[in-house]
C-alpha atoms as a PDB file:
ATOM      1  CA  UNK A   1      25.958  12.901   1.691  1.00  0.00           C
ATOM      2  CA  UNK A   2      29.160  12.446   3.028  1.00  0.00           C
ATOM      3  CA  UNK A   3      31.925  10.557   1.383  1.00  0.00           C
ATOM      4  CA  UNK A   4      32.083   7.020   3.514  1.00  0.00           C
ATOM      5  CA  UNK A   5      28.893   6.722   5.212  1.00  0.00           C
ATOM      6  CA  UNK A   6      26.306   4.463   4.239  1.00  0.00           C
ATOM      7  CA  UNK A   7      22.832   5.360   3.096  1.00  0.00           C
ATOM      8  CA  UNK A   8      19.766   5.401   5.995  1.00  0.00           C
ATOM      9  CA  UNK A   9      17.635   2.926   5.395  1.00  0.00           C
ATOM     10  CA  UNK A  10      14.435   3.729   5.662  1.00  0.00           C
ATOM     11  CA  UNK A  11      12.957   2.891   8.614  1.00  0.00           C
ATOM     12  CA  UNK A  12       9.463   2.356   7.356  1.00  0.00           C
ATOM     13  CA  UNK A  13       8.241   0.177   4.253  1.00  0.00           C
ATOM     14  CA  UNK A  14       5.747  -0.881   2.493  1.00  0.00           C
ATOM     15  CA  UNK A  15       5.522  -3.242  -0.315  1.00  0.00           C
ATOM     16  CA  UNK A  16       2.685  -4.582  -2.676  1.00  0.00           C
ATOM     17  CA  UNK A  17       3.150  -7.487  -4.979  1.00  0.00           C
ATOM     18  CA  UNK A  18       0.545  -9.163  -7.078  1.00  0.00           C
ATOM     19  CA  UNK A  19      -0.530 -12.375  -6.800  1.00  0.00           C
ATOM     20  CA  UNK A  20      -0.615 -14.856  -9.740  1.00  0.00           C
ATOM     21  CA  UNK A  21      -3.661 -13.699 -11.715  1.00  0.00           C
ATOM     22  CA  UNK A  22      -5.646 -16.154 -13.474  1.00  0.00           C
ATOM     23  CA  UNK A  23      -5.943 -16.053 -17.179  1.00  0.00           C
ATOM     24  CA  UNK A  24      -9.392 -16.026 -17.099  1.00  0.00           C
ATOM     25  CA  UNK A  25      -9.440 -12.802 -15.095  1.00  0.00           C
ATOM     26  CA  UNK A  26     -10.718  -8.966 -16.305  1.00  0.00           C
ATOM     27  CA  UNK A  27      -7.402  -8.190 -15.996  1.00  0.00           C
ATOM     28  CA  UNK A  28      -6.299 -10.188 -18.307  1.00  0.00           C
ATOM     29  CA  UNK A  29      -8.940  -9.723 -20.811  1.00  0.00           C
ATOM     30  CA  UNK A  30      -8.959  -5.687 -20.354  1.00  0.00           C
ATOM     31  CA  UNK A  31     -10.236  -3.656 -22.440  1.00  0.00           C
ATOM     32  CA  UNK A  32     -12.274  -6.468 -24.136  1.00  0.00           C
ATOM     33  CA  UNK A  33     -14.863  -7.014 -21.345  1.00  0.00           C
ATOM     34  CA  UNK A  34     -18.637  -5.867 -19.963  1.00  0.00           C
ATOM     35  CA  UNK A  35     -19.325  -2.843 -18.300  1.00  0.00           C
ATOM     36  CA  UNK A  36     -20.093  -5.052 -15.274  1.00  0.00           C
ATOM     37  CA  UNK A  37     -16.691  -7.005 -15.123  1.00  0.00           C
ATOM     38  CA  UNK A  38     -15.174  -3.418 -15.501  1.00  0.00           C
ATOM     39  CA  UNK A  39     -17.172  -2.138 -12.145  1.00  0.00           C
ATOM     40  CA  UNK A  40     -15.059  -5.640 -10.731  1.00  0.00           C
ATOM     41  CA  UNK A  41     -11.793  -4.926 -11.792  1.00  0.00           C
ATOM     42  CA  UNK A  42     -10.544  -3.382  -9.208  1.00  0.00           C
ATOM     43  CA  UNK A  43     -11.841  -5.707  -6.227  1.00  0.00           C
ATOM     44  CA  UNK A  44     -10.285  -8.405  -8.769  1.00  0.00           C
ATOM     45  CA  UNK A  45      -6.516  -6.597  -8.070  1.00  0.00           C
ATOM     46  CA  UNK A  46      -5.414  -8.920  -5.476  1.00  0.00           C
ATOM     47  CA  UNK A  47      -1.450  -8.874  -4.081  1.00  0.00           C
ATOM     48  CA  UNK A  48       0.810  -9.501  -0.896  1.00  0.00           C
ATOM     49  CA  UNK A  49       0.976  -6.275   1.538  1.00  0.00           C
ATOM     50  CA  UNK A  50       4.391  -6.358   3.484  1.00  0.00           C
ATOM     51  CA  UNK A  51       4.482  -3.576   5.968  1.00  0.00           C
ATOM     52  CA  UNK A  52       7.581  -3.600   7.791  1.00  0.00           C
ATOM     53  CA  UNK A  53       9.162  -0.885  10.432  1.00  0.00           C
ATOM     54  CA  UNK A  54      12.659  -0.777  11.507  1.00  0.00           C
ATOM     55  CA  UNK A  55      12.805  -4.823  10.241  1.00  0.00           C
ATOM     56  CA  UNK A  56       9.916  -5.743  12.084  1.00  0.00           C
ATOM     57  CA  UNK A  57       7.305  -6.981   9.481  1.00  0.00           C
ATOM     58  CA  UNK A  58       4.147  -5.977  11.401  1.00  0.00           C
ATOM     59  CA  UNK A  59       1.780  -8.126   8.806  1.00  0.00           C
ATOM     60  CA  UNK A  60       3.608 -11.277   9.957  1.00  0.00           C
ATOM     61  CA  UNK A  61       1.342 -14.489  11.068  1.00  0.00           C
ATOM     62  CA  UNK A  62       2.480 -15.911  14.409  1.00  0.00           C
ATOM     63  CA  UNK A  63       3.715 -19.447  12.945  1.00  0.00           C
ATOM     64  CA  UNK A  64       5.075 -18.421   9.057  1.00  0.00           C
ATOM     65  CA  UNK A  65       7.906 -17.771   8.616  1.00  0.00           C
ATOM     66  CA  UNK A  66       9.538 -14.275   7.901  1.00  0.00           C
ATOM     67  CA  UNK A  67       7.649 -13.641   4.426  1.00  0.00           C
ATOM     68  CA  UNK A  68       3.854 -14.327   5.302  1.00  0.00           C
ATOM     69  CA  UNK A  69       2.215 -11.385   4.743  1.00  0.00           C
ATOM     70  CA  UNK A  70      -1.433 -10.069   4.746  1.00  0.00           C
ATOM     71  CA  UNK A  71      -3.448  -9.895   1.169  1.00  0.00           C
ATOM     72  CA  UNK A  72      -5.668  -7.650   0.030  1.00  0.00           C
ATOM     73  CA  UNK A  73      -7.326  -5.940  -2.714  1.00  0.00           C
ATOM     74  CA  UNK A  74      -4.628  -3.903  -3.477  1.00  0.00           C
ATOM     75  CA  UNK A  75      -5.855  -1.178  -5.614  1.00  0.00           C
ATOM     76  CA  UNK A  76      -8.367  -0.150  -3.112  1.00  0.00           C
ATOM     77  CA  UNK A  77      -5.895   0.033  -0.358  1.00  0.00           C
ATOM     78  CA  UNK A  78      -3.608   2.122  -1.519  1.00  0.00           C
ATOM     79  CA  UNK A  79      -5.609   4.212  -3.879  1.00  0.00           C
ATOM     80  CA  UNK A  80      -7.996   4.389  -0.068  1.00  0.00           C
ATOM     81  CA  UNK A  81      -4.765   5.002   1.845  1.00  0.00           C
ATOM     82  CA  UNK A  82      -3.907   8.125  -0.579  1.00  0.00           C
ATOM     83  CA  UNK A  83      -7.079   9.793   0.519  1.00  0.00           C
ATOM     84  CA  UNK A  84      -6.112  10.161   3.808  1.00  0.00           C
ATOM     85  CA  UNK A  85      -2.949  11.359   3.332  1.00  0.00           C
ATOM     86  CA  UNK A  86      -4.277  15.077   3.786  1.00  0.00           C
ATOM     87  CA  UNK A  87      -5.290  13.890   7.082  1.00  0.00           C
ATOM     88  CA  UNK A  88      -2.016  12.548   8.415  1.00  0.00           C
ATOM     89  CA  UNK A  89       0.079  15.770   7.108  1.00  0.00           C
ATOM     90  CA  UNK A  90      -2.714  18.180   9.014  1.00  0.00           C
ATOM     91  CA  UNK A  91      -1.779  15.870  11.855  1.00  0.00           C
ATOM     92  CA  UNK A  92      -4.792  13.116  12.458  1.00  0.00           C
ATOM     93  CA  UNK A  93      -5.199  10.444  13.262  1.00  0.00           C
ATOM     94  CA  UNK A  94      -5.937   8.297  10.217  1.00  0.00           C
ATOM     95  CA  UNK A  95      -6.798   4.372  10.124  1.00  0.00           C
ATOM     96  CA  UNK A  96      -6.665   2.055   6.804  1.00  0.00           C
ATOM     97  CA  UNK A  97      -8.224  -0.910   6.681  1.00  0.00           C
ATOM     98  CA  UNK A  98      -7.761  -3.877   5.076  1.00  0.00           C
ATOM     99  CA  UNK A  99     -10.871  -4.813   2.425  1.00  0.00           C
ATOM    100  CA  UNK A 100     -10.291  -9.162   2.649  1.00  0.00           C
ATOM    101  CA  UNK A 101      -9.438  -9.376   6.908  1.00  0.00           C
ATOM    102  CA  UNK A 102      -9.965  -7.855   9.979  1.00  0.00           C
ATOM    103  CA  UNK A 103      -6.864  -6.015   9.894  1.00  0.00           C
ATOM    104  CA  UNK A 104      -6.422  -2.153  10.675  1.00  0.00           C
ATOM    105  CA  UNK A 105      -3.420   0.042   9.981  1.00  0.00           C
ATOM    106  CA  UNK A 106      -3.139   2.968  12.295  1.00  0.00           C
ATOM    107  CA  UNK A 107      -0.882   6.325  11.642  1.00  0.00           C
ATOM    108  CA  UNK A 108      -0.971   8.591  14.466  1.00  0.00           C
ATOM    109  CA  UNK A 109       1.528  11.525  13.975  1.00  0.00           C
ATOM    110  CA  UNK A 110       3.692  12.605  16.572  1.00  0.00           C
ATOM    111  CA  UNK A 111       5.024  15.687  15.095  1.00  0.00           C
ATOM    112  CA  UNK A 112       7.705  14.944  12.264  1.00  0.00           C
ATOM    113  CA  UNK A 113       7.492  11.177  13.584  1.00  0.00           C
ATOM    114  CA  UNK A 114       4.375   8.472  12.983  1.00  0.00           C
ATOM    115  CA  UNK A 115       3.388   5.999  15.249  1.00  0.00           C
ATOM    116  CA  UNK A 116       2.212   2.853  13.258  1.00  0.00           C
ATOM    117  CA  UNK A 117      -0.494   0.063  14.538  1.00  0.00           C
ATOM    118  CA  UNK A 118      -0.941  -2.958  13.402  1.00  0.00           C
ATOM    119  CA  UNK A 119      -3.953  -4.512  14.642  1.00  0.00           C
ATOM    120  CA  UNK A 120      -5.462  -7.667  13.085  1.00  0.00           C
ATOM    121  CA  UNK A 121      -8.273 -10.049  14.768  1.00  0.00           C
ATOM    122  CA  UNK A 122      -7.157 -13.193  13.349  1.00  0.00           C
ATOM    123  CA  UNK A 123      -6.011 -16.202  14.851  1.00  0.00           C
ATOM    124  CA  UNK A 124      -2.760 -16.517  13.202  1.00  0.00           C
ATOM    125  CA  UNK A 125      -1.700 -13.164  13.595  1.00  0.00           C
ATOM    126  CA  UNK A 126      -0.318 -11.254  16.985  1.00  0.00           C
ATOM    127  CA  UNK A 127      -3.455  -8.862  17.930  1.00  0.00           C
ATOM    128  CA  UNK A 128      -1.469  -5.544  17.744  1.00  0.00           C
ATOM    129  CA  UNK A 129       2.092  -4.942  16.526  1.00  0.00           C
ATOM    130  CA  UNK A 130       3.591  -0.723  16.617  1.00  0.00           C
ATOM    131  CA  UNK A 131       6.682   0.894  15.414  1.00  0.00           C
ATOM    132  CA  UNK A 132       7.298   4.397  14.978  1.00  0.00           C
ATOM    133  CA  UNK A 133       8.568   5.806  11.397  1.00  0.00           C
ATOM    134  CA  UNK A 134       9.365   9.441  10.291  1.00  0.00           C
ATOM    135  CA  UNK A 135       6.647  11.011   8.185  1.00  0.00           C
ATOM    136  CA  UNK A 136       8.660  11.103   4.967  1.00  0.00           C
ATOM    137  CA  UNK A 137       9.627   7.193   5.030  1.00  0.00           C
ATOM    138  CA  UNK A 138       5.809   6.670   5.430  1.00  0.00           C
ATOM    139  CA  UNK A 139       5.446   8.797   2.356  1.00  0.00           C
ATOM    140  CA  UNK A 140       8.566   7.588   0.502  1.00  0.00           C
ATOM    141  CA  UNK A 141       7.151   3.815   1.073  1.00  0.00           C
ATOM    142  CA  UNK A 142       3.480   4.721  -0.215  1.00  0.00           C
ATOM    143  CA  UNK A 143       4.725   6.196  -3.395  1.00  0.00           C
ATOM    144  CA  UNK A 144       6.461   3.310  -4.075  1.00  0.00           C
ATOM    145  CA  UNK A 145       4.222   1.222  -3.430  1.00  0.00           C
ATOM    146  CA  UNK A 146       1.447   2.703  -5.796  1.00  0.00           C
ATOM    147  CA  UNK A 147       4.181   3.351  -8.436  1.00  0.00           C
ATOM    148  CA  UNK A 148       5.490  -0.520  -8.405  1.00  0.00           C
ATOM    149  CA  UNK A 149       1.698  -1.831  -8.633  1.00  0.00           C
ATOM    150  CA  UNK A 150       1.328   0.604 -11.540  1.00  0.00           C
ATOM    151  CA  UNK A 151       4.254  -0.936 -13.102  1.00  0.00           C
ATOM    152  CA  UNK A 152       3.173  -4.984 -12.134  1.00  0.00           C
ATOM    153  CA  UNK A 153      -0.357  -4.067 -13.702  1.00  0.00           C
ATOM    154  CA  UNK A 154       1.218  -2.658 -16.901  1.00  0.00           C
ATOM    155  CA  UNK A 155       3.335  -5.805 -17.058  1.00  0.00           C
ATOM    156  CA  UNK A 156       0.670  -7.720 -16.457  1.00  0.00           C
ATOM    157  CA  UNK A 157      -1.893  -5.998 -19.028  1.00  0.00           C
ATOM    158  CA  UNK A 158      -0.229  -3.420 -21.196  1.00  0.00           C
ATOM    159  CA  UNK A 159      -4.199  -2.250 -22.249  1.00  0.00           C
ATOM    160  CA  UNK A 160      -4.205  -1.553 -18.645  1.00  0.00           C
ATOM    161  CA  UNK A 161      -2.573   1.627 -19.210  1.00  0.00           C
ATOM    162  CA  UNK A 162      -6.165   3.836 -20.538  1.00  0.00           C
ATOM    163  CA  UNK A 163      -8.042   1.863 -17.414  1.00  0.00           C
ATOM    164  CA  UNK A 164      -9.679   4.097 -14.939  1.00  0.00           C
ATOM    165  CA  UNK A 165      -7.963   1.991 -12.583  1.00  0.00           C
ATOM    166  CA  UNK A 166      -4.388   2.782 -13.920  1.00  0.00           C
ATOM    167  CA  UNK A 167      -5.635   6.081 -14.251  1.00  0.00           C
ATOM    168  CA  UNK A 168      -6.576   6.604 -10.708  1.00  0.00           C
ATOM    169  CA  UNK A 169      -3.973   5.175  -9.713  1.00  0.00           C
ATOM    170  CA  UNK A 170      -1.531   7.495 -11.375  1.00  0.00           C
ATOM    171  CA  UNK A 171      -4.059  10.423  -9.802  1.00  0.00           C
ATOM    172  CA  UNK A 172      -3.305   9.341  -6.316  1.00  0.00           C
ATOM    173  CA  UNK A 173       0.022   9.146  -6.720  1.00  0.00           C
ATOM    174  CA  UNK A 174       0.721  12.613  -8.456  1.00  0.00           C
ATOM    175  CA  UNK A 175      -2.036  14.436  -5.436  1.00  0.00           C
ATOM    176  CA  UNK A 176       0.049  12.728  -3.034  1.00  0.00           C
ATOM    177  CA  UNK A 177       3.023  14.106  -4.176  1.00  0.00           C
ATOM    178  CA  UNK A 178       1.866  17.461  -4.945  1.00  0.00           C
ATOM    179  CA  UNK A 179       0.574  17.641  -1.132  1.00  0.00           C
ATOM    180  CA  UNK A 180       3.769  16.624  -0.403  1.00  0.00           C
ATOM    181  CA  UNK A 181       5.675  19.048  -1.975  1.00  0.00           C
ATOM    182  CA  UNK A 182       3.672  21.685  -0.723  1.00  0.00           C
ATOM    183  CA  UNK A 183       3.763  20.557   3.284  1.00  0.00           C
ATOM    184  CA  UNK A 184       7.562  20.643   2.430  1.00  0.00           C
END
């Protein structure tokens, strides 16, 4: 980098921040609960999802102000959205959707570029928002997002850490990169 010039922000990002988790949640009480509050863990790890392009935040409702966001079971959307990142470097088409709203996040790649729709049928939201990232922010802002809920659920729960959900978690994030490194 030259001397002097500032650093490119990137122009695509995605963030993931848990809510306030009751005491009396699994999450809490890991590894000290039923196999049947274990198969619920993961629909129990709610956050925030901020997706923002170029400082447009795309998950913003029509009448909040600028830090509404969508929430969603956050484990299954980005562990979901890590599986289809084979897709997206082959160049598809791929869609996430949100698991608690209507809401669908689109990637269509336009060679080195990604177009990126928001589309949500609620009321309070604008029906479809777009930007256009490169295909390494879009990256970039995925692995960050996966490695800062790995960290919040560690803080959270340091038992956490031998939880198939941590473990999966770290899994996604280590094939992701690995398909990354090898797409170049």
């Amino acid at each position: 980098m030259a001397e002097g010039k500032p650093m490119k922000k990137p122009s695509f990002n995605l963030k993931i921040n848990l809510i306030d988790v009751p005491p009396t949640s699994s999450i809490t009480k890991y590894p000290n609960i039923s196999e049947g509050e274990k198969e619920l863990l993961g629909w129990a790890i709610v956050g925030d999802v901020c997706i923002s392009c170029d400082n447009i935040l795309l998950s913003q409702g029509i009448d909040s102000g600028p830090n509404c966001i969508a929430t969603d079971y956050v484990w299954y959307f980005l562990t979901d959205l890590h599986t289809k990142i084979p897709d997206l470097l082959k160049g598809k088409r791929v869609e996430q959707m949100f698991y608690d709203n209507p809401d669908t996040l689109t990637f269509v790649p336009e060679e080195r570029f990604v177009n990126i729709v928001f589309e949500c049928k609620c009321k309070n939201h604008e029906p479809k928002k777009e930007c256009k990232a490169t295909l390494e922010d879009v990256l970039s802002a995925l692995l960050q997002a996966t490695k800062k809920l790995e960290g919040e659920l560690l803080k959270l729960n340091p038992f956490l850490e031998t939880s198939d959900e941590l473990r999966i978690l770290k899994k996604s994030y280590t094939d992701t990169l690995s398909l990354i490194s090898k797409h170049g």
